[in-house]
C-alpha atoms as a PDB file:
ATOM      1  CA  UNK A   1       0.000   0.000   0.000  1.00  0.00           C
ATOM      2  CA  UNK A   2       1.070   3.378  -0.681  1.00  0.00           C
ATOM      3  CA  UNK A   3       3.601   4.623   2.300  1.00  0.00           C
ATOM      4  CA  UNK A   4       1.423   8.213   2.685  1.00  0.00           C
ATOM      5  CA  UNK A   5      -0.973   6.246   4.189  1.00  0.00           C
ATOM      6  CA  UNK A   6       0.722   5.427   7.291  1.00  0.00           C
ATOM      7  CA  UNK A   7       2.445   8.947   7.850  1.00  0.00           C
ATOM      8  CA  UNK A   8       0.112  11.875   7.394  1.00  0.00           C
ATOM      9  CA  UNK A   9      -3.255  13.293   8.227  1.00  0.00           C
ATOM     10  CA  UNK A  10      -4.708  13.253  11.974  1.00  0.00           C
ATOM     11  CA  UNK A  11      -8.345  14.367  12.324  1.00  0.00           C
ATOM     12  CA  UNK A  12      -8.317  17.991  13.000  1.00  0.00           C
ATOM     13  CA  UNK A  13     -10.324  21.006  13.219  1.00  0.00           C
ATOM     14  CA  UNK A  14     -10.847  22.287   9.911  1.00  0.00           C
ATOM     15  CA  UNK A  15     -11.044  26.055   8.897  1.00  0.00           C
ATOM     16  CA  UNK A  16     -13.201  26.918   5.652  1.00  0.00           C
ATOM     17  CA  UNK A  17     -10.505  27.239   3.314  1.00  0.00           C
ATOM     18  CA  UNK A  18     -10.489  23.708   1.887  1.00  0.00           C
ATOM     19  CA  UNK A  19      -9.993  21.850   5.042  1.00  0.00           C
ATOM     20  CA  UNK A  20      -6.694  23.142   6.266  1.00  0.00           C
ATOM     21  CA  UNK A  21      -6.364  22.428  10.065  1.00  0.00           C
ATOM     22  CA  UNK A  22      -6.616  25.431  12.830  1.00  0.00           C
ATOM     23  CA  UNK A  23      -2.906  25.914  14.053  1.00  0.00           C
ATOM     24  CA  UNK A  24      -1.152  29.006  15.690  1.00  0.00           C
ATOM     25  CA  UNK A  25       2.683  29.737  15.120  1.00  0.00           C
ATOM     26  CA  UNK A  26       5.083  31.022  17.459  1.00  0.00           C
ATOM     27  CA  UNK A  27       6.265  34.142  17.135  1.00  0.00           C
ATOM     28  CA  UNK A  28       9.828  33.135  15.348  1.00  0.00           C
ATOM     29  CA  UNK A  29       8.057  30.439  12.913  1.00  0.00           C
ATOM     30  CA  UNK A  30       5.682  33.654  11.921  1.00  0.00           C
ATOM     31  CA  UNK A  31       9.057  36.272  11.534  1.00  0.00           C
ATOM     32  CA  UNK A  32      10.423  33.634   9.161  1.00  0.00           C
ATOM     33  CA  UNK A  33       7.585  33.227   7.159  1.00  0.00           C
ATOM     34  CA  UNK A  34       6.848  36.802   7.426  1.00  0.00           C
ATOM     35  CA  UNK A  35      10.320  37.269   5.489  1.00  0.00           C
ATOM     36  CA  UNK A  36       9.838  35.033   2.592  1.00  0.00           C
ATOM     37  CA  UNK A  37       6.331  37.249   1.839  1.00  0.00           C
ATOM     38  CA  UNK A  38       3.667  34.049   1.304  1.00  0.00           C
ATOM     39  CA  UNK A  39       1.664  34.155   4.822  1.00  0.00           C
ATOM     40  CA  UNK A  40      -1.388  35.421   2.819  1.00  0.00           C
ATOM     41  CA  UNK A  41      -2.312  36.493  -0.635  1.00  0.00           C
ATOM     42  CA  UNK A  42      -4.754  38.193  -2.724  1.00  0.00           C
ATOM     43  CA  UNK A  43      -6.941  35.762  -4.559  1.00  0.00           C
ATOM     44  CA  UNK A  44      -6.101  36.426  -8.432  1.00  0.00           C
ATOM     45  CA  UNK A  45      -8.451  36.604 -11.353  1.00  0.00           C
ATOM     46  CA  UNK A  46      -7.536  33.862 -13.493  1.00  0.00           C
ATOM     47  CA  UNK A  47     -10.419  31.512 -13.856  1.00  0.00           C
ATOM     48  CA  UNK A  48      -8.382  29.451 -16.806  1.00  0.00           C
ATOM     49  CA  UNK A  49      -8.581  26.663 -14.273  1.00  0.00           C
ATOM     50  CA  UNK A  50     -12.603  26.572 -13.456  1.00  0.00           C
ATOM     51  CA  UNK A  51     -14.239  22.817 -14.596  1.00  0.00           C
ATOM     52  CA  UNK A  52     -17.313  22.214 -15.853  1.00  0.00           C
ATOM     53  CA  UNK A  53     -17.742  18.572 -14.331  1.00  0.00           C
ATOM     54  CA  UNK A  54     -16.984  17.023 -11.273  1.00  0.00           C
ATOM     55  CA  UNK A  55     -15.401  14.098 -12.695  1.00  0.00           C
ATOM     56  CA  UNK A  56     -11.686  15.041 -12.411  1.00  0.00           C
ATOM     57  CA  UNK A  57     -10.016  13.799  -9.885  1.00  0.00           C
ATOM     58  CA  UNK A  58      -7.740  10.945 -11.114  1.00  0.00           C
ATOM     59  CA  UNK A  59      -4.746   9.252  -9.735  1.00  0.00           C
ATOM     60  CA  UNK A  60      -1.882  12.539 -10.414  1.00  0.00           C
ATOM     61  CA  UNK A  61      -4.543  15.211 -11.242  1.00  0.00           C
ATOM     62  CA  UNK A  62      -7.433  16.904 -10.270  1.00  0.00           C
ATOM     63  CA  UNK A  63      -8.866  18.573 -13.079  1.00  0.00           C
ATOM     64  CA  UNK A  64      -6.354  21.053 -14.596  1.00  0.00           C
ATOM     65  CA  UNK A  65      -4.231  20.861 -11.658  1.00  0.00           C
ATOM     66  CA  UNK A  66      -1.276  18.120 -11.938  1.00  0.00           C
ATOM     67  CA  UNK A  67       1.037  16.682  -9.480  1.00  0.00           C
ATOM     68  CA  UNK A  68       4.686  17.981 -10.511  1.00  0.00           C
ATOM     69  CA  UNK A  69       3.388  21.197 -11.348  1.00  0.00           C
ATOM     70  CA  UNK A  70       4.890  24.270 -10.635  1.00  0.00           C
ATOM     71  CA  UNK A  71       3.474  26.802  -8.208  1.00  0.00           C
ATOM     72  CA  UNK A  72       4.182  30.022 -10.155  1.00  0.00           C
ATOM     73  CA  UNK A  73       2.033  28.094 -13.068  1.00  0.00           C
ATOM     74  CA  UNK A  74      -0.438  27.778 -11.111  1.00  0.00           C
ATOM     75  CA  UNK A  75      -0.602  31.165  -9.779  1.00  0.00           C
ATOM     76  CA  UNK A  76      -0.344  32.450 -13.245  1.00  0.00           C
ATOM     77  CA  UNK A  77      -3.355  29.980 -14.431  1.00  0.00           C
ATOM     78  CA  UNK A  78      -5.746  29.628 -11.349  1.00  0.00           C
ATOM     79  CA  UNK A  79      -7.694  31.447  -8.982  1.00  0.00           C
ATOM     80  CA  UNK A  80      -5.603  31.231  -5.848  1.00  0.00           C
ATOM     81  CA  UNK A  81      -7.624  31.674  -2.735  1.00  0.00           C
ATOM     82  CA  UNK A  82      -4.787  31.403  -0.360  1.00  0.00           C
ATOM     83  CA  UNK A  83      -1.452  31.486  -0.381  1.00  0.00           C
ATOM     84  CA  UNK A  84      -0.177  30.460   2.881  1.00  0.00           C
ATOM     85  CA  UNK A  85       2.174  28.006   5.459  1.00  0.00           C
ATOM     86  CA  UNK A  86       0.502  25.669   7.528  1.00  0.00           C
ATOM     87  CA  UNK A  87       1.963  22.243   9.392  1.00  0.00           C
ATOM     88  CA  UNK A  88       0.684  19.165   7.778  1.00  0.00           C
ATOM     89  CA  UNK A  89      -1.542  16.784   8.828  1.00  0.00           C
ATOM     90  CA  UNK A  90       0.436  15.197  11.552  1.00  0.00           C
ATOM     91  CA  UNK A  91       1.804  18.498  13.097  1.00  0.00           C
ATOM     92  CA  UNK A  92       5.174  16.864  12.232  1.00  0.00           C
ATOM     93  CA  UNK A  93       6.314  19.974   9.768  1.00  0.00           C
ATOM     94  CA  UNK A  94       5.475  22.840   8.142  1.00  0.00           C
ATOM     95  CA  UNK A  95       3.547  22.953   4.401  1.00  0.00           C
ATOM     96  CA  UNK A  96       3.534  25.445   1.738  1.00  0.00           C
ATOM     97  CA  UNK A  97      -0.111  25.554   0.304  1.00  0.00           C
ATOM     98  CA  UNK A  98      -2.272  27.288  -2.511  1.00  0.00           C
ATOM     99  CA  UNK A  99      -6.129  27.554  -1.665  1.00  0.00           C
ATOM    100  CA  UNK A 100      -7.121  26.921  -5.383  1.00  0.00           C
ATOM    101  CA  UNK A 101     -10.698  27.675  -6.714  1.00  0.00           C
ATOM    102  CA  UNK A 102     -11.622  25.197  -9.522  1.00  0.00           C
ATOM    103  CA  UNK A 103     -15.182  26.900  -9.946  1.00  0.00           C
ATOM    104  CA  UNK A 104     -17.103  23.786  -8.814  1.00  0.00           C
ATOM    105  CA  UNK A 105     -14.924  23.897  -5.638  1.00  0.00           C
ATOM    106  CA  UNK A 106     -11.738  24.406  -3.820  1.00  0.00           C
ATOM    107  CA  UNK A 107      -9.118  22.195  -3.155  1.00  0.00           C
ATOM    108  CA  UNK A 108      -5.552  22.582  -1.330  1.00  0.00           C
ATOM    109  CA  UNK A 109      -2.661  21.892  -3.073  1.00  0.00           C
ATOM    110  CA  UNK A 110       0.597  21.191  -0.723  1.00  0.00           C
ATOM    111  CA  UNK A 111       4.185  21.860  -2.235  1.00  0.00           C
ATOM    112  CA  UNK A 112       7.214  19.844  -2.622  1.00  0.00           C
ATOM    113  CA  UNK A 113       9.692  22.597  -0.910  1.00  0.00           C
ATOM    114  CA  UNK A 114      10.316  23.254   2.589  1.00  0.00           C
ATOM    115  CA  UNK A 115       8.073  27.160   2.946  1.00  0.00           C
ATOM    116  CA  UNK A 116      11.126  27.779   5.582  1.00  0.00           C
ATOM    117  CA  UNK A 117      14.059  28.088   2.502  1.00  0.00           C
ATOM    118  CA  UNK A 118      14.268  30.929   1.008  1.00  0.00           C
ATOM    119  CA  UNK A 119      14.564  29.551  -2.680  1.00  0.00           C
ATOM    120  CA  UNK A 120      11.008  29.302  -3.619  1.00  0.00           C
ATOM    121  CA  UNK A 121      11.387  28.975  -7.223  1.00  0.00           C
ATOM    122  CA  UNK A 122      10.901  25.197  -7.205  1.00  0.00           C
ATOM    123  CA  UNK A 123       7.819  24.549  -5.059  1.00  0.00           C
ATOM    124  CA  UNK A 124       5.827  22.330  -7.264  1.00  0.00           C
ATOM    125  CA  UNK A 125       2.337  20.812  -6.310  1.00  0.00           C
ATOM    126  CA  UNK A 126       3.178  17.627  -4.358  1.00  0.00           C
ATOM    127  CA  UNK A 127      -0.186  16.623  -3.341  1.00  0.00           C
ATOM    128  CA  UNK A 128      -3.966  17.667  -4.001  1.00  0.00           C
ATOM    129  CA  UNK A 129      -6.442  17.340  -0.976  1.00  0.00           C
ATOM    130  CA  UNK A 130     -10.521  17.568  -1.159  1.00  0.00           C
ATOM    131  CA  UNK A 131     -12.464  17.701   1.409  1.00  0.00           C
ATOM    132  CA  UNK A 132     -16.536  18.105   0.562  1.00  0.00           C
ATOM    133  CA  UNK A 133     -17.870  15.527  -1.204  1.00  0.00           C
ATOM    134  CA  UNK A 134     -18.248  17.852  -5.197  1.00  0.00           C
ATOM    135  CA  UNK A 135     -15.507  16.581  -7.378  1.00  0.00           C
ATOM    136  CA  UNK A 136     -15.306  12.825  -7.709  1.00  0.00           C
ATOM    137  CA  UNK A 137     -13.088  10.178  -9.996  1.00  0.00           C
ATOM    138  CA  UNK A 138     -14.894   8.620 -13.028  1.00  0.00           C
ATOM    139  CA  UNK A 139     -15.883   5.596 -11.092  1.00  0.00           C
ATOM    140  CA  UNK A 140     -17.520   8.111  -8.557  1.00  0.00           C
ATOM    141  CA  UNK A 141     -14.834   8.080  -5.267  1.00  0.00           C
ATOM    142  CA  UNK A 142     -15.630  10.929  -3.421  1.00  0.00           C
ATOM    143  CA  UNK A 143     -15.683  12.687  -0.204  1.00  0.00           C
ATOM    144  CA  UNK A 144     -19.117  11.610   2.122  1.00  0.00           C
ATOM    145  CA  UNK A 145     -19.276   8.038   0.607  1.00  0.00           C
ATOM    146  CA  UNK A 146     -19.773   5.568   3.337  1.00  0.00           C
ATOM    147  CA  UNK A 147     -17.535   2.040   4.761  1.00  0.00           C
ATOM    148  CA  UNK A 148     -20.301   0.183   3.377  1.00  0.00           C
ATOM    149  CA  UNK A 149     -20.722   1.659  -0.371  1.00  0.00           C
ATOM    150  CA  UNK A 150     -16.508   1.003   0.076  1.00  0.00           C
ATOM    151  CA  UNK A 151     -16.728  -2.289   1.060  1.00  0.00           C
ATOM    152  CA  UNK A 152     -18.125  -3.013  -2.753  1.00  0.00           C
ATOM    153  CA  UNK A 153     -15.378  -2.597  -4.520  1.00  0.00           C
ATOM    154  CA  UNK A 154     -12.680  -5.718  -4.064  1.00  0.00           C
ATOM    155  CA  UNK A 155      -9.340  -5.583  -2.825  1.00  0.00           C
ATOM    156  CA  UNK A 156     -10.479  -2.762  -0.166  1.00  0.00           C
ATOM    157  CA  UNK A 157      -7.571  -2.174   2.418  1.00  0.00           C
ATOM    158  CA  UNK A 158      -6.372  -0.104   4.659  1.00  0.00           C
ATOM    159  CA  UNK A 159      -3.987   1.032   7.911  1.00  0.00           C
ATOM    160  CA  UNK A 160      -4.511   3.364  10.652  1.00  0.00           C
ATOM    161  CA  UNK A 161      -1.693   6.293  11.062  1.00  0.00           C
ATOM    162  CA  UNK A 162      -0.357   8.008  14.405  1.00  0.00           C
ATOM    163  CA  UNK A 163      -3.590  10.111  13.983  1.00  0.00           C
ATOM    164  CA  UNK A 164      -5.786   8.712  10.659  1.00  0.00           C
ATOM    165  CA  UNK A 165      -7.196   5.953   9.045  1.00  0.00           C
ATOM    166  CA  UNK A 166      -6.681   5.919   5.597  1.00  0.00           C
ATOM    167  CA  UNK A 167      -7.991   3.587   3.166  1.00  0.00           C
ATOM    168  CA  UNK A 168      -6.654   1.836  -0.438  1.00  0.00           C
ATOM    169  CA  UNK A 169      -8.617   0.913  -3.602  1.00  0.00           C
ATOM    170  CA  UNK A 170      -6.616  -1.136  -5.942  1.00  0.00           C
ATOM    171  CA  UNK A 171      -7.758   0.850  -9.225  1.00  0.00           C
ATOM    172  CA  UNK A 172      -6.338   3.935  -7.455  1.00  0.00           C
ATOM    173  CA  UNK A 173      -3.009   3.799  -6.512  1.00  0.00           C
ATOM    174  CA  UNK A 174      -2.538   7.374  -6.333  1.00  0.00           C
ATOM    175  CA  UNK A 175      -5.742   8.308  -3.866  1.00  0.00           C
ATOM    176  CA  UNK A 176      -5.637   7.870  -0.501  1.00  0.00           C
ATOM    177  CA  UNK A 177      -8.833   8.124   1.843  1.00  0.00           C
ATOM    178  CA  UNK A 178      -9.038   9.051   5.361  1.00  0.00           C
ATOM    179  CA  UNK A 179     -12.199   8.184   6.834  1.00  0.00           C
ATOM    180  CA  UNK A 180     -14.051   9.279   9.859  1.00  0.00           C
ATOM    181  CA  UNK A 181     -13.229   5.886  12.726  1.00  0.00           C
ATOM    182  CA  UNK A 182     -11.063   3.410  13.227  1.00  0.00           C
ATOM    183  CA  UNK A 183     -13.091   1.014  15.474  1.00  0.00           C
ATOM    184  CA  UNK A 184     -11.464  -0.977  17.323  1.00  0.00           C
ATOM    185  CA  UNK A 185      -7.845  -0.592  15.869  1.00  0.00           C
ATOM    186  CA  UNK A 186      -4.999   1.276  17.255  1.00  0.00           C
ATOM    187  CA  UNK A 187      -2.045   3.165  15.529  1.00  0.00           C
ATOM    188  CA  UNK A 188       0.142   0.974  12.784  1.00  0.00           C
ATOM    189  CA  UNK A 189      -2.487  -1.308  12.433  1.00  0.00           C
ATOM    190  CA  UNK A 190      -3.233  -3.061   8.580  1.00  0.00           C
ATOM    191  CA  UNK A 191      -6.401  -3.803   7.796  1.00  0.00           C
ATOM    192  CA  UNK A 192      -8.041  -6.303   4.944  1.00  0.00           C
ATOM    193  CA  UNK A 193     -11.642  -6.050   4.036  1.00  0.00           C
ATOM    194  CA  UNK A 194     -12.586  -8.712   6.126  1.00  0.00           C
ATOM    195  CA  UNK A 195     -10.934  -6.160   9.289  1.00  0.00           C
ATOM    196  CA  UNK A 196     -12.992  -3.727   7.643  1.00  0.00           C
ATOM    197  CA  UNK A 197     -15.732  -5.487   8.794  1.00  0.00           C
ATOM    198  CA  UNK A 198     -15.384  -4.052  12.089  1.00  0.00           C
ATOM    199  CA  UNK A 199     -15.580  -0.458  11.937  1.00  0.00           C
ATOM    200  CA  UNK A 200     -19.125   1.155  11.111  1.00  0.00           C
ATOM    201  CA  UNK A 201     -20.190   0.689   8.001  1.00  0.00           C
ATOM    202  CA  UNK A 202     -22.039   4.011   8.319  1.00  0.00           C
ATOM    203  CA  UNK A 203     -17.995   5.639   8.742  1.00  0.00           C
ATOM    204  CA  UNK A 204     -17.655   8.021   5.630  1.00  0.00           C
ATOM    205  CA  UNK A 205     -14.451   9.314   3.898  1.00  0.00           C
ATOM    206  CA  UNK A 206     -13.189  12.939   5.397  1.00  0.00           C
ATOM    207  CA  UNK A 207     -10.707  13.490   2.648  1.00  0.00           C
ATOM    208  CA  UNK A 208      -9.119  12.284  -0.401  1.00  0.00           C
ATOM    209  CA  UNK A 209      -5.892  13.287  -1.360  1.00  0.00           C
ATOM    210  CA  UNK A 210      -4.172  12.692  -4.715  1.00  0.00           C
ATOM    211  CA  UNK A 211      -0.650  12.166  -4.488  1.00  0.00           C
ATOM    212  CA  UNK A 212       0.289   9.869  -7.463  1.00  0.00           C
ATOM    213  CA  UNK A 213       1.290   6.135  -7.548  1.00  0.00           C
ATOM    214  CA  UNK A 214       4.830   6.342  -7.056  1.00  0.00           C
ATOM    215  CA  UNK A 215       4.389   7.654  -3.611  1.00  0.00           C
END
C-alpha cells in the first residue's frame, strides 16, 4: 500500500478554506515566514482553471491541476484563494499551500519545498487534498461516501496512522482516503476487508488526497 498512508493526516479542526487544520505559530516560525512574503495572498483573477464537471479527480490530477506542477504556473493559471504556510496533517512539519478555486470547488494543493528556505522557485504541487464531497473520480470516489458503499469494490484495504485511518482501492493507486473511525484498531495497524468489517459501516471518507502512484 502506498507509504502516505501510514504517515500523514490526523483528524483535526478544519477552517473553511479547503480543510486546512486550525494551528497558531510562534512568534519566530511567523518572523520567518513573514520574510519570505507568502503568509497570505490576494486571490487572483484567473479563472483558466474553473471545470465544468466534477469528474476530475484521477490518480496525479485533479482537473487542470497536476502533481509535478509548478506553483508560479499555477498562480499564473488559477484562482488562488490562499497562499499560505501551515503544518501538515500530523503536526510533524510545516507545508507550503495554494487555496485553489476550480469553480465547482476548492481544493488545497501542498508543495514539494520546505516554505522555511528561502529559494522558492521550485515549489511544485506535491499533493492535491478535497475535502466536501463535489468533485469525484470517473468511477464516482468521493468525499461523504460511506464504509459500506466502500466495502463493494474488491481488494479494499487499509492502515490506521499516528492520527488517521486511511484507506486503499486497488484501481487507485494514487488516492488515498481518510475516513471518519477506526473502530477498534490502534495506531500501525493493517487492515483487509474482512478487518474492515469491524468499523461502522455508516464511517464516511473525510478526505481524499491525490498524491500519485509512485508515492
Amino acid at each position: 500500500m502506498n507509504d502516505y498512508f501510514f504517515t500523514s493526516a490526523p483528524q483535526l479542526k478544519r477552517d473553511p478554506l479547503g480543510g486546512m487544520p486550525a494551528f497558531t505559530f510562534g512568534p519566530s516560525v511567523l518572523l520567518v515566514l513573514a520574510s519570505i512574503g507568502f503568509i497570505v495572498s490576494e486571490p487572483s483573477a484567473q479563472s483558466a482553471c474553473t471545470v465544468r464537471t466534477p469528474t476530475v479527480v484521477r490518480d496525479s490530477s485533479v482537473g487542470p491541476l497536476v502533481l509535478g506542477m509548478r506553483f508560479s504556473e499555477v498562480k499564473r493559471m488559477c484562482q488562488v484563494v490562499r497562499d499560505t504556510v501551515l503544518p501538515d496533517y500530523d503536526y510533524a512539519e510545516l507545508q507550503r499551500v495554494l487555496v485553489v478555486n476550480l469553480g465547482l470547488d476548492t481544493v488545497v494543493v501542498k508543495g514539494s519545498v520546505d516554505p522555511t528556505d528561502s529559494d522558492q522557485t521550485g515549489q511544485r504541487i506535491a499533493a492535491i487534498t478535497i475535502t466536501r464531497p463535489i468533485l469525484q473520480t470517473a468511477d464516482s470516489l468521493k468525499v461523504g461516501m460511506t464504509l459500506r458503499e466502500l466495502q463493494r469494490r474488491r481488494g479494499l484495504s487499509g492502515g490506521v496512522s499516528e492520527a488517521s485511518t486511511w484507506l486503499s482501492v486497488p484501481n487507485h493507486c494514487g488516492i488515498g482516503l481518510a475516513i471518519s473511525n477506526s473502530g477498534p484498531f490502534e495506531h500501525g495497524a493493517d487492515m483487509n476487508a474482512r478487518d474492515l468489517r469491524r468499523i461502522s459501516d455508516t464511517t464516511t471518507i473525510v478526505r481524499m488526497v491525490v498524491n500519485g502512484c509512485d508515492q
